[in-house]
PDB file of N, CA and C in Angstrom:
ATOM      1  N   UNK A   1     107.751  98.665 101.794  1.00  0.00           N
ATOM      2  CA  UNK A   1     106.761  97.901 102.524  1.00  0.00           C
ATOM      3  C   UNK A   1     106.149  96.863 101.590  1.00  0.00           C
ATOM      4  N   UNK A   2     105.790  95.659 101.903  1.00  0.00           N
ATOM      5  CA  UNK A   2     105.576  94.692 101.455  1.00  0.00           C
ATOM      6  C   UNK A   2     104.176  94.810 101.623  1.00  0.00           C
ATOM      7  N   UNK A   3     103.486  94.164  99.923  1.00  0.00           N
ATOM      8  CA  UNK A   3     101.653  94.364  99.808  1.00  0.00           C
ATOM      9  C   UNK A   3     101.341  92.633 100.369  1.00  0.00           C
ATOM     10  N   UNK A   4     100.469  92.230 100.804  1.00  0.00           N
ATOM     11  CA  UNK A   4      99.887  90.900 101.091  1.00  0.00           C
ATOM     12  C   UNK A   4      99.103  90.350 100.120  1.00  0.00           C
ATOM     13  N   UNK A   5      98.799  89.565  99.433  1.00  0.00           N
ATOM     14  CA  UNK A   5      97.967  88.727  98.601  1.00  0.00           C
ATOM     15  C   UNK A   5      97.542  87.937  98.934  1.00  0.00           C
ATOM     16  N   UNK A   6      96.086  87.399  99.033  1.00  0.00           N
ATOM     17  CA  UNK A   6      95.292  86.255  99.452  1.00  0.00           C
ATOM     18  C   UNK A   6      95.765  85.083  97.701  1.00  0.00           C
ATOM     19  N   UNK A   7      95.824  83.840  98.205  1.00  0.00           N
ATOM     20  CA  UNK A   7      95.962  83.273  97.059  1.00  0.00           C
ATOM     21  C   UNK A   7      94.845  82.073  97.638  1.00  0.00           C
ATOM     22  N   UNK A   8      93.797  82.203  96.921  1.00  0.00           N
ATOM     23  CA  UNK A   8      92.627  81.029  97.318  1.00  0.00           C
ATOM     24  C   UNK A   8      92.375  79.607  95.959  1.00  0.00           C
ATOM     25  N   UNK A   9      92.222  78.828  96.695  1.00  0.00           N
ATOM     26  CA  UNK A   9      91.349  77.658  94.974  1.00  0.00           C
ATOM     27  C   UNK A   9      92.807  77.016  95.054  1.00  0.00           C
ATOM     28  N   UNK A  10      93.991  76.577  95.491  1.00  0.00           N
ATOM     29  CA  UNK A  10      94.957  76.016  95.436  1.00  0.00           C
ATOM     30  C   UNK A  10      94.885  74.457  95.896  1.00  0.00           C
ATOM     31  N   UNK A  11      95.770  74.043  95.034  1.00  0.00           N
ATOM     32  CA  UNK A  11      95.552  72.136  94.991  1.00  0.00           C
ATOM     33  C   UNK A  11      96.271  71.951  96.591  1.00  0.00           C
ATOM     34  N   UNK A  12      95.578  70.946  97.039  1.00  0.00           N
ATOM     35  CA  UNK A  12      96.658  70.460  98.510  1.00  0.00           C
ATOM     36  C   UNK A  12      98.032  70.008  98.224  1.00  0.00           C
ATOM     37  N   UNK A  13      98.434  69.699  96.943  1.00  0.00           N
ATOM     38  CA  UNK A  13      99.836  69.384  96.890  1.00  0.00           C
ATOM     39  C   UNK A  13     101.138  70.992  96.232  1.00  0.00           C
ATOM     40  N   UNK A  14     100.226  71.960  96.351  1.00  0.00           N
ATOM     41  CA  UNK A  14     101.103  73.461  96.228  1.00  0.00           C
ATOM     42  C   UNK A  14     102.024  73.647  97.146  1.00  0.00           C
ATOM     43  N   UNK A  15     103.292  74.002  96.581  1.00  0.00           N
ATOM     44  CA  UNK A  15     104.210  74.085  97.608  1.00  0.00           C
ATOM     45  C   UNK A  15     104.458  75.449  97.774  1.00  0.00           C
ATOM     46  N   UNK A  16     105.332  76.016  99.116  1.00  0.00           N
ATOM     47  CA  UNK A  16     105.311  77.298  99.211  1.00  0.00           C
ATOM     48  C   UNK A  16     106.390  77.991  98.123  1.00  0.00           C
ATOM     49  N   UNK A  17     107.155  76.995  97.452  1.00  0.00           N
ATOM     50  CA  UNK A  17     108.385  77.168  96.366  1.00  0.00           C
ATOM     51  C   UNK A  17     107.530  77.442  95.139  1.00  0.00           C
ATOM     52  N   UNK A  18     106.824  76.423  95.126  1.00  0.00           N
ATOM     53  CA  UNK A  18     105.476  76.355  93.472  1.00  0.00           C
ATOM     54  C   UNK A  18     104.739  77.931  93.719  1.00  0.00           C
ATOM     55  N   UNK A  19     104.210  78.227  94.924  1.00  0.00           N
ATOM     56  CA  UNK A  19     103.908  79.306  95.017  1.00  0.00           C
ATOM     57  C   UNK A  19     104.856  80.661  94.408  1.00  0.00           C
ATOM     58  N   UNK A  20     105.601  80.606  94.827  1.00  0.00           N
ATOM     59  CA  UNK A  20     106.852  81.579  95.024  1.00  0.00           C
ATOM     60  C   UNK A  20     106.947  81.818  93.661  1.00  0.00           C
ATOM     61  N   UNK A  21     107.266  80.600  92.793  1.00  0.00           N
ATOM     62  CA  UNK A  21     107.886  81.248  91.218  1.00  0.00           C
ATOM     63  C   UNK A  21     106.708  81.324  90.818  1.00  0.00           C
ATOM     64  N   UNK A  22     105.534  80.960  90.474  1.00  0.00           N
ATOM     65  CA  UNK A  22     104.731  81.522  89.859  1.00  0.00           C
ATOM     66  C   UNK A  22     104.318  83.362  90.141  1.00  0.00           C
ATOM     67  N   UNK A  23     104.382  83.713  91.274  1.00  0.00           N
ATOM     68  CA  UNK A  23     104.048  85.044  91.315  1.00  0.00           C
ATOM     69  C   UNK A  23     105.570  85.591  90.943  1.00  0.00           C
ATOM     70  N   UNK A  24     106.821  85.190  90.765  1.00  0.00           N
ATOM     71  CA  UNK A  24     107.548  85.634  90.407  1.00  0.00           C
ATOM     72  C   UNK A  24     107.702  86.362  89.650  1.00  0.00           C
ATOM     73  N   UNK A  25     106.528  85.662  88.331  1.00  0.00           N
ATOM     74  CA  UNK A  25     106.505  86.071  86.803  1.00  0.00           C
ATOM     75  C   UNK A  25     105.959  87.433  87.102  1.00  0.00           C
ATOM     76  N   UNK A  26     105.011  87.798  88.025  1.00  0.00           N
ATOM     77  CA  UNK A  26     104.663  89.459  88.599  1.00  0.00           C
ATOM     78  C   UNK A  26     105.404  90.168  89.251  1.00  0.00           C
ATOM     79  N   UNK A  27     106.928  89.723  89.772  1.00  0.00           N
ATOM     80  CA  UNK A  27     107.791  90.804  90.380  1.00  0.00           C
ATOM     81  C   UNK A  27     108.694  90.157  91.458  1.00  0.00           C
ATOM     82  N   UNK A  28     109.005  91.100  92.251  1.00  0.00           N
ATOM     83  CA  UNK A  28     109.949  90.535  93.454  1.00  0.00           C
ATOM     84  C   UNK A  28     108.931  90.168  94.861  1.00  0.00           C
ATOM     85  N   UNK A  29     109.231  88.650  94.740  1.00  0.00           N
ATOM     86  CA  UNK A  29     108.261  87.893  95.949  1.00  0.00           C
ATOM     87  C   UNK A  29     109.141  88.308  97.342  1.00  0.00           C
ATOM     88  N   UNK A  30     108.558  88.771  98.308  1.00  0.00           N
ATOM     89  CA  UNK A  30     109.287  89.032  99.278  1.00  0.00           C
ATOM     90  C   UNK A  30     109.035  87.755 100.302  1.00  0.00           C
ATOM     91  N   UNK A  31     107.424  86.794 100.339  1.00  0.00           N
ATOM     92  CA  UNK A  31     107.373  85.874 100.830  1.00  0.00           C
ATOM     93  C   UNK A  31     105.644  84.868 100.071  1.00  0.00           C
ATOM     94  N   UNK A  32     106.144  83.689 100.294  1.00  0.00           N
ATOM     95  CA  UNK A  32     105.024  83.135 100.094  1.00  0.00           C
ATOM     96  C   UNK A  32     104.742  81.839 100.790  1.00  0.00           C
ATOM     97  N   UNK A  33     103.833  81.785 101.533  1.00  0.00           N
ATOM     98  CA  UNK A  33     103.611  80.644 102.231  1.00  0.00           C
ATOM     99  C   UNK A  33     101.880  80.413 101.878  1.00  0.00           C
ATOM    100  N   UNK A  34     101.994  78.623 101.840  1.00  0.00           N
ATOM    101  CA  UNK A  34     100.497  78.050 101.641  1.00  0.00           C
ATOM    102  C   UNK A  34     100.790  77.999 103.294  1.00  0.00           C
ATOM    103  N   UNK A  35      99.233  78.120 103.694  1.00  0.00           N
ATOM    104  CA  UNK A  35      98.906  77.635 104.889  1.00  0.00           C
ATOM    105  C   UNK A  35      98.394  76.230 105.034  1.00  0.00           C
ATOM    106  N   UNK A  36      98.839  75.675 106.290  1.00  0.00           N
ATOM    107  CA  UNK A  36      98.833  74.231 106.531  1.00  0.00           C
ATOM    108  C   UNK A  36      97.691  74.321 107.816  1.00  0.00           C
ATOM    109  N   UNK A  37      97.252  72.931 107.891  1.00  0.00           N
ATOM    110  CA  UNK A  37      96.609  72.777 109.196  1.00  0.00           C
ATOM    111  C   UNK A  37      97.674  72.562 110.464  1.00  0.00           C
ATOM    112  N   UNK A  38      97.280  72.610 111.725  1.00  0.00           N
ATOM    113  CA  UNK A  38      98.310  72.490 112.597  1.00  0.00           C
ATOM    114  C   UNK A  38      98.236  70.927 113.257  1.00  0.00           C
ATOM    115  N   UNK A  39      97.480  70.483 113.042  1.00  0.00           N
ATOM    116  CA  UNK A  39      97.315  68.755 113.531  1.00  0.00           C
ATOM    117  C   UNK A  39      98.004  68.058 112.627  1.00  0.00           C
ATOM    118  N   UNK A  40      97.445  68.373 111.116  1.00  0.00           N
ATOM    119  CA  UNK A  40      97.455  67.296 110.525  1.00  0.00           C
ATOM    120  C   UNK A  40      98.888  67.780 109.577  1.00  0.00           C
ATOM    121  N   UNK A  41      98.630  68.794 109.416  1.00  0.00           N
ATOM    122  CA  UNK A  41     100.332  69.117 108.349  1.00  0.00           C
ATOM    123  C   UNK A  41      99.723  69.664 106.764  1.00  0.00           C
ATOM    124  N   UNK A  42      98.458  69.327 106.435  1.00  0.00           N
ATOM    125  CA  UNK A  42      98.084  69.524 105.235  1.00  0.00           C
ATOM    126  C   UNK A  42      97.663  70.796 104.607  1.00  0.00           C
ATOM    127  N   UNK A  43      97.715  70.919 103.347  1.00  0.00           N
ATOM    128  CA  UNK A  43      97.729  72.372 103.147  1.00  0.00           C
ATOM    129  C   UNK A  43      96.076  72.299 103.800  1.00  0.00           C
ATOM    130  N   UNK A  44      95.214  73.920 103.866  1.00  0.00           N
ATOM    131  CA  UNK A  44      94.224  74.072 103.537  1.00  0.00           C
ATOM    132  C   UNK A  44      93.544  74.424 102.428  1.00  0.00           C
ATOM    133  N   UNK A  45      94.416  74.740 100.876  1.00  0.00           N
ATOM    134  CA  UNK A  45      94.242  74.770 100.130  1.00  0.00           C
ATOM    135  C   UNK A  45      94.409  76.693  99.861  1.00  0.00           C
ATOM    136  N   UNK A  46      94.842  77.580 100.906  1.00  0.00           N
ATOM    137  CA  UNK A  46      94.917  78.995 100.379  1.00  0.00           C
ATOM    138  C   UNK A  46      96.470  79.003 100.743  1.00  0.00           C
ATOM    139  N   UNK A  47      96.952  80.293 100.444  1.00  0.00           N
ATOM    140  CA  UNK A  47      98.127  80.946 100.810  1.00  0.00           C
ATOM    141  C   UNK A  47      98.150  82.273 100.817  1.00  0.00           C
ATOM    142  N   UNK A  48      99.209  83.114 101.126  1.00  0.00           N
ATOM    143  CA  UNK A  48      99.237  84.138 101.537  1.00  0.00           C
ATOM    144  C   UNK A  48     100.862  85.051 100.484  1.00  0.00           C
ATOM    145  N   UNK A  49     101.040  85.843  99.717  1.00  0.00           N
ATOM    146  CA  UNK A  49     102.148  85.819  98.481  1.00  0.00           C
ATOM    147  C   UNK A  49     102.471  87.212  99.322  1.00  0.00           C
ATOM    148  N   UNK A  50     103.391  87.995  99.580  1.00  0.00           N
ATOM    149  CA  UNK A  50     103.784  89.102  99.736  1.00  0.00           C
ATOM    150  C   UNK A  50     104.795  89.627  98.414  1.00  0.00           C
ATOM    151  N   UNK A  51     104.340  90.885  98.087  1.00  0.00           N
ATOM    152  CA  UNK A  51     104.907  91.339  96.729  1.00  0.00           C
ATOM    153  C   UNK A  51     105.964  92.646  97.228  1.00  0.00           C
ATOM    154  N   UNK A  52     106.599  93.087  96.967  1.00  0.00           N
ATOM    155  CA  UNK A  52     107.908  94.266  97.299  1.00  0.00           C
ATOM    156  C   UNK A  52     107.439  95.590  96.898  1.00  0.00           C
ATOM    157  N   UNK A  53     105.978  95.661  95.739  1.00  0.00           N
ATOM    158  CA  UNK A  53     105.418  96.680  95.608  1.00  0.00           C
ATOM    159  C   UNK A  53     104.319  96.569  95.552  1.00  0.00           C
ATOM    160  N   UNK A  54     103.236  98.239  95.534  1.00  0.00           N
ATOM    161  CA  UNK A  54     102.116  98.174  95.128  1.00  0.00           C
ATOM    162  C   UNK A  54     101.288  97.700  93.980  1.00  0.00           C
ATOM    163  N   UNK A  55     102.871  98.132  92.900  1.00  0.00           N
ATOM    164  CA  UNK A  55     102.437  98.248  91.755  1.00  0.00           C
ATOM    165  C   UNK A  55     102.430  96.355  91.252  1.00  0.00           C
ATOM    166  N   UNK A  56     103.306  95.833  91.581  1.00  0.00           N
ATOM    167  CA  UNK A  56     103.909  94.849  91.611  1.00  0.00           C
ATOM    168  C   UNK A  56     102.567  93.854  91.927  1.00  0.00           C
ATOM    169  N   UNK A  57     101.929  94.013  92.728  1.00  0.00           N
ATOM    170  CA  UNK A  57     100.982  93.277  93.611  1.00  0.00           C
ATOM    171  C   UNK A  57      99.801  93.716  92.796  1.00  0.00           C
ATOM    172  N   UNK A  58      99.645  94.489  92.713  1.00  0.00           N
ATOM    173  CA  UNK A  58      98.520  94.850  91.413  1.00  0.00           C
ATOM    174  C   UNK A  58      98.544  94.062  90.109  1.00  0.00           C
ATOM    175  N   UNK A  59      99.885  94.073  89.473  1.00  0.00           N
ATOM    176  CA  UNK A  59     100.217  93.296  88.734  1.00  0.00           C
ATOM    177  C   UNK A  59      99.880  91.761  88.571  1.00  0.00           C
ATOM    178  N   UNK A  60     100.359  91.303  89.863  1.00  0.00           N
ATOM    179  CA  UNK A  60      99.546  89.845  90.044  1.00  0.00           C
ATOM    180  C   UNK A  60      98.201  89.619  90.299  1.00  0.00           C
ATOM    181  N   UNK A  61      97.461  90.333  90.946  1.00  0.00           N
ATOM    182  CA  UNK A  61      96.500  90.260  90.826  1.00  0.00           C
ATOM    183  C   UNK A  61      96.134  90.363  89.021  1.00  0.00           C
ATOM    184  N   UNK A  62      96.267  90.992  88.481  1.00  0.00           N
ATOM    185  CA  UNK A  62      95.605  91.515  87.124  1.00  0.00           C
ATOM    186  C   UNK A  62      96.255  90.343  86.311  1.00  0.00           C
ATOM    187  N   UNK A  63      97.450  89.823  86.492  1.00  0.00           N
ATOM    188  CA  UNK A  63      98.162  88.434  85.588  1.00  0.00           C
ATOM    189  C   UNK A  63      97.459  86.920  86.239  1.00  0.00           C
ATOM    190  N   UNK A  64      97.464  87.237  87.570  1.00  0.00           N
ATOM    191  CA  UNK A  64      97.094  85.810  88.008  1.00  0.00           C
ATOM    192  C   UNK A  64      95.622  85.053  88.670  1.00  0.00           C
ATOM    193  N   UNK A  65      95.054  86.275  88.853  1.00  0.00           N
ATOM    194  CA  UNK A  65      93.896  85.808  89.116  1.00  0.00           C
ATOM    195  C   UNK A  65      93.299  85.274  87.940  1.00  0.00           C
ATOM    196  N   UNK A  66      92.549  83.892  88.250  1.00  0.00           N
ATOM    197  CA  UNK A  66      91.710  82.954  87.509  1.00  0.00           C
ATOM    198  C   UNK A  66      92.675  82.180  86.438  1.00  0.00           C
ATOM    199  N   UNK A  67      94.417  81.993  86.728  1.00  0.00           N
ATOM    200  CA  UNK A  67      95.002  81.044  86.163  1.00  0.00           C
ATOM    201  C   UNK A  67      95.075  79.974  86.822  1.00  0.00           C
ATOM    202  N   UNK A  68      95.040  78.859  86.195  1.00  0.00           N
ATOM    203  CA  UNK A  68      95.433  77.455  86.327  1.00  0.00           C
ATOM    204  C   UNK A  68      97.164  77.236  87.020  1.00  0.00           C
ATOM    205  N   UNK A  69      96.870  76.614  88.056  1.00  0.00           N
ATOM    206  CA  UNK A  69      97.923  76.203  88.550  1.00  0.00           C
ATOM    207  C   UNK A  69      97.572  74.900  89.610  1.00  0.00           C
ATOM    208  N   UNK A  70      97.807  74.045  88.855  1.00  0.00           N
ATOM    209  CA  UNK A  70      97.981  72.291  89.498  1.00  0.00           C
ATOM    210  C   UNK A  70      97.046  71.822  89.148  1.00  0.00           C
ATOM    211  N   UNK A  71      96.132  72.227  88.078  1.00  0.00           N
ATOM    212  CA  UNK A  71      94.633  71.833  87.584  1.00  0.00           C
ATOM    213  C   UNK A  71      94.110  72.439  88.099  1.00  0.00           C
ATOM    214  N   UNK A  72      94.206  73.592  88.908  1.00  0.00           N
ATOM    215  CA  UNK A  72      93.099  74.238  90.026  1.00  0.00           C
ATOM    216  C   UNK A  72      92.703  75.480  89.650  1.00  0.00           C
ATOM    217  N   UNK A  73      91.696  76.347  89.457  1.00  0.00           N
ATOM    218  CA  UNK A  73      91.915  77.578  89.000  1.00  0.00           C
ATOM    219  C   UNK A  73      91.655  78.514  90.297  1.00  0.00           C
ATOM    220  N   UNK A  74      92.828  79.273  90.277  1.00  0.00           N
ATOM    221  CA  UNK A  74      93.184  80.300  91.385  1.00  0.00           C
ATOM    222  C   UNK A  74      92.507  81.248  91.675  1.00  0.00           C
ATOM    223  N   UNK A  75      92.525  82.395  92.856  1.00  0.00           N
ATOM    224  CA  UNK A  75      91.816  83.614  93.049  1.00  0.00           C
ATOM    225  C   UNK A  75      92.844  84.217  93.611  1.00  0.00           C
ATOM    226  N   UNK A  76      92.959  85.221  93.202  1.00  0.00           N
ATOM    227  CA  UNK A  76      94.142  86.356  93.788  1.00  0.00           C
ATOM    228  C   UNK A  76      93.458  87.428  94.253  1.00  0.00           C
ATOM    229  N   UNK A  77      93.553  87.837  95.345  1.00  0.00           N
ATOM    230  CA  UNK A  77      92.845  89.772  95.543  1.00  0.00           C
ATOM    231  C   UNK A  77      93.964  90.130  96.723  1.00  0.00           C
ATOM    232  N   UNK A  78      93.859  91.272  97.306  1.00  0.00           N
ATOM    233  CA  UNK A  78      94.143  92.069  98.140  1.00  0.00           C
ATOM    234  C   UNK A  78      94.029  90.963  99.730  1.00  0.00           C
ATOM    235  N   UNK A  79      95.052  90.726 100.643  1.00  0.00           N
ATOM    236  CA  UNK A  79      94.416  90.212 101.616  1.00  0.00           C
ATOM    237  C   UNK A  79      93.940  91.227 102.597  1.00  0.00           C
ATOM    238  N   UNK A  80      92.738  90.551 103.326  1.00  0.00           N
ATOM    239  CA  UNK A  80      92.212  91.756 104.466  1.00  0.00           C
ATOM    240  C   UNK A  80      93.135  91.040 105.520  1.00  0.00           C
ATOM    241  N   UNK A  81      92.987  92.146 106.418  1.00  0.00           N
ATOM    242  CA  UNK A  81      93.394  91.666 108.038  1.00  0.00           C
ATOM    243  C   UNK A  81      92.588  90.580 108.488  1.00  0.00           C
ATOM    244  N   UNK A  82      92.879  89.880 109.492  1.00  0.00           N
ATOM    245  CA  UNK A  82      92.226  89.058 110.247  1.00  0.00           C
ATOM    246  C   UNK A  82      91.124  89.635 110.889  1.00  0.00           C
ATOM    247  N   UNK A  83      90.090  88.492 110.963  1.00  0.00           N
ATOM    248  CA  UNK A  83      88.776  89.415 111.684  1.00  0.00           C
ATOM    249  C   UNK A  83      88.741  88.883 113.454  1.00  0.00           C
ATOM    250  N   UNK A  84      88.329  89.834 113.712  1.00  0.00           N
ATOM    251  CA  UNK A  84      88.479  90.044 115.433  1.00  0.00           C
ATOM    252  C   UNK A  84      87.745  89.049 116.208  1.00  0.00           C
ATOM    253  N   UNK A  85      88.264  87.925 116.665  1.00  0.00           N
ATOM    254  CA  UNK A  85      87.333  86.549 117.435  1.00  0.00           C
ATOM    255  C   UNK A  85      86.682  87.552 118.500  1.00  0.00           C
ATOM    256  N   UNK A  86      85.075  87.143 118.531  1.00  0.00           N
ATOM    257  CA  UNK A  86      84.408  87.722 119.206  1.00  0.00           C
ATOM    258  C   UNK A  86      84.358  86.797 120.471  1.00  0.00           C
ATOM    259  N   UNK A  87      84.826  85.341 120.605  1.00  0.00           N
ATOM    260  CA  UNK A  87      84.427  84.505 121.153  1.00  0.00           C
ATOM    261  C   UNK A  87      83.133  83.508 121.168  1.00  0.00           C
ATOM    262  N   UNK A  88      82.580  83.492 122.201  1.00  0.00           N
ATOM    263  CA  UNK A  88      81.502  83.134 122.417  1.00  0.00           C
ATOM    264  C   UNK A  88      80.287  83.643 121.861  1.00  0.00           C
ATOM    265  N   UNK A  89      78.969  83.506 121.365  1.00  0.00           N
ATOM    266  CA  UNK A  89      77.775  84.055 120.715  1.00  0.00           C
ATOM    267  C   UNK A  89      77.546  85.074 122.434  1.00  0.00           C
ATOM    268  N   UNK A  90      77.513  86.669 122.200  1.00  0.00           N
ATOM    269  CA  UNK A  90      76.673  86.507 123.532  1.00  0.00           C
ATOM    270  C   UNK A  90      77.968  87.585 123.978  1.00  0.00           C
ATOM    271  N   UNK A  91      79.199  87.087 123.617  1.00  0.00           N
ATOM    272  CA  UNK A  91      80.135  87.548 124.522  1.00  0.00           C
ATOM    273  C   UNK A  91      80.323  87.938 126.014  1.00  0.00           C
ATOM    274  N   UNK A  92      80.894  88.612 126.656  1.00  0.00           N
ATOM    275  CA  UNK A  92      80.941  88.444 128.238  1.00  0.00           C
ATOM    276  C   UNK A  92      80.199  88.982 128.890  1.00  0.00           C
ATOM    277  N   UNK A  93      79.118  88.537 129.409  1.00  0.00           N
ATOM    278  CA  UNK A  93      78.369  89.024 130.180  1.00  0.00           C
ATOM    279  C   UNK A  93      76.959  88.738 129.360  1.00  0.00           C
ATOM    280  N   UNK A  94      77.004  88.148 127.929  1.00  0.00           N
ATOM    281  CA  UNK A  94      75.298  87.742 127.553  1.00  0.00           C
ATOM    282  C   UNK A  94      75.191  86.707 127.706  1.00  0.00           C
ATOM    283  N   UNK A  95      73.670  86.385 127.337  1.00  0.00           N
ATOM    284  CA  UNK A  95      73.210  84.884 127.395  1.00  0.00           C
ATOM    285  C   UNK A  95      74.013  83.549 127.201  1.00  0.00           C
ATOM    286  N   UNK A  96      74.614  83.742 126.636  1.00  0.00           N
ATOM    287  CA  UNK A  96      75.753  82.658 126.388  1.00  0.00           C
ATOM    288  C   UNK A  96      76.497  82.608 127.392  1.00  0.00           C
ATOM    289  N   UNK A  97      77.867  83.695 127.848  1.00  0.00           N
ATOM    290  CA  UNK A  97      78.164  83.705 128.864  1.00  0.00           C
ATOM    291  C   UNK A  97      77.472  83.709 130.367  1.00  0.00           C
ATOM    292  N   UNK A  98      77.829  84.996 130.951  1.00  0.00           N
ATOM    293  CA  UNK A  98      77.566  85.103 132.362  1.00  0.00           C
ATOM    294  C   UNK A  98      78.189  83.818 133.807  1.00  0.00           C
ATOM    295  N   UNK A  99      77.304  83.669 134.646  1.00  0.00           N
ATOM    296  CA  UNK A  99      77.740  83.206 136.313  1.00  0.00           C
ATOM    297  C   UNK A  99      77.331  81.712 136.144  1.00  0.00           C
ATOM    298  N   UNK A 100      76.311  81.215 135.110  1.00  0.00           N
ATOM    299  CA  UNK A 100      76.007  80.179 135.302  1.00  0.00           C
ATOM    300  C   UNK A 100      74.861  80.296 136.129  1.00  0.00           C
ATOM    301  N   UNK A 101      74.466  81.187 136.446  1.00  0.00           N
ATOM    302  CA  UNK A 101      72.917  81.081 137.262  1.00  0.00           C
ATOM    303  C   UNK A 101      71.790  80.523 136.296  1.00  0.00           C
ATOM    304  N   UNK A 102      71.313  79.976 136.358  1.00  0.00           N
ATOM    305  CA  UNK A 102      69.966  79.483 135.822  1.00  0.00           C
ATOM    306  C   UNK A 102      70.804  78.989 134.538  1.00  0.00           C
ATOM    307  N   UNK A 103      71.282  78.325 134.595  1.00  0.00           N
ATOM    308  CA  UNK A 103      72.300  77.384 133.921  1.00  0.00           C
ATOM    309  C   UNK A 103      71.093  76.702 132.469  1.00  0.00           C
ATOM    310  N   UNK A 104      71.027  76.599 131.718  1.00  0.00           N
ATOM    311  CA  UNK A 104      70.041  75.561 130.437  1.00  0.00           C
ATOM    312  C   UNK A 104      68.642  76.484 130.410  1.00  0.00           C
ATOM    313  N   UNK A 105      68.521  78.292 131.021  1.00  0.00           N
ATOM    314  CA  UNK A 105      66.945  78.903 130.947  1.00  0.00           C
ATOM    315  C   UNK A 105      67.513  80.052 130.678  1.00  0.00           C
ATOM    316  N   UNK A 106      66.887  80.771 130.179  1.00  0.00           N
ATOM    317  CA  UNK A 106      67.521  82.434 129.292  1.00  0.00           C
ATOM    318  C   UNK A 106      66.696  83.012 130.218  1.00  0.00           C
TER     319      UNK A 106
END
């Protein structure tokens, strides 16, 4: 099973290849992608490194966090899961939402 790595502090011109061999030097990359915007094409400046082990992924973290790569200095940790869109402030059925009755009065 493959560990996830947050890779944050990355220059907009990091490629997902530039990515790739640098965590190399910590083990077998199973994937690495910078994330892009979807309009515009540009990085957002993080990525996401998948490592082939625990130990492996530990490793990078402990080698690569706070190195220089593109003039930029990096952050490596553990990635979390995505957090759960709540939607709207209020969600379905509060002040925010609801029927629209009394539409602009709480």
């Amino acid at each position: 099973m493959a560990h996830k790595l947050y890779v944050g502090g990355l220059s907009f011109e990091t490629t997902d290849a530039e990515l790739k061999a640098l965590f190399e030097q910590a083990g077998k990359v199973e994937s690495a992608v910078v994330i892009t915007d979807r309009f515009s094409g540009r990085s957002k400046g993080f990525g996401f490194v998948e490592m082939s082990t625990n130990a492996e992924a530990k490793q990078a973290i402990s080698e690569l966090n706070g190195k220089v790569l593109g003039e930029r200095t990096i952050t490596v940790d553990e990635a979390r899961p995505p957090r759960q869109s709540g939607g709207r402030p209020g969600g379905p059925g509060g002040r925010s939402g609801g029927s629209g009755y009394g539409r602009g009065r709480w």
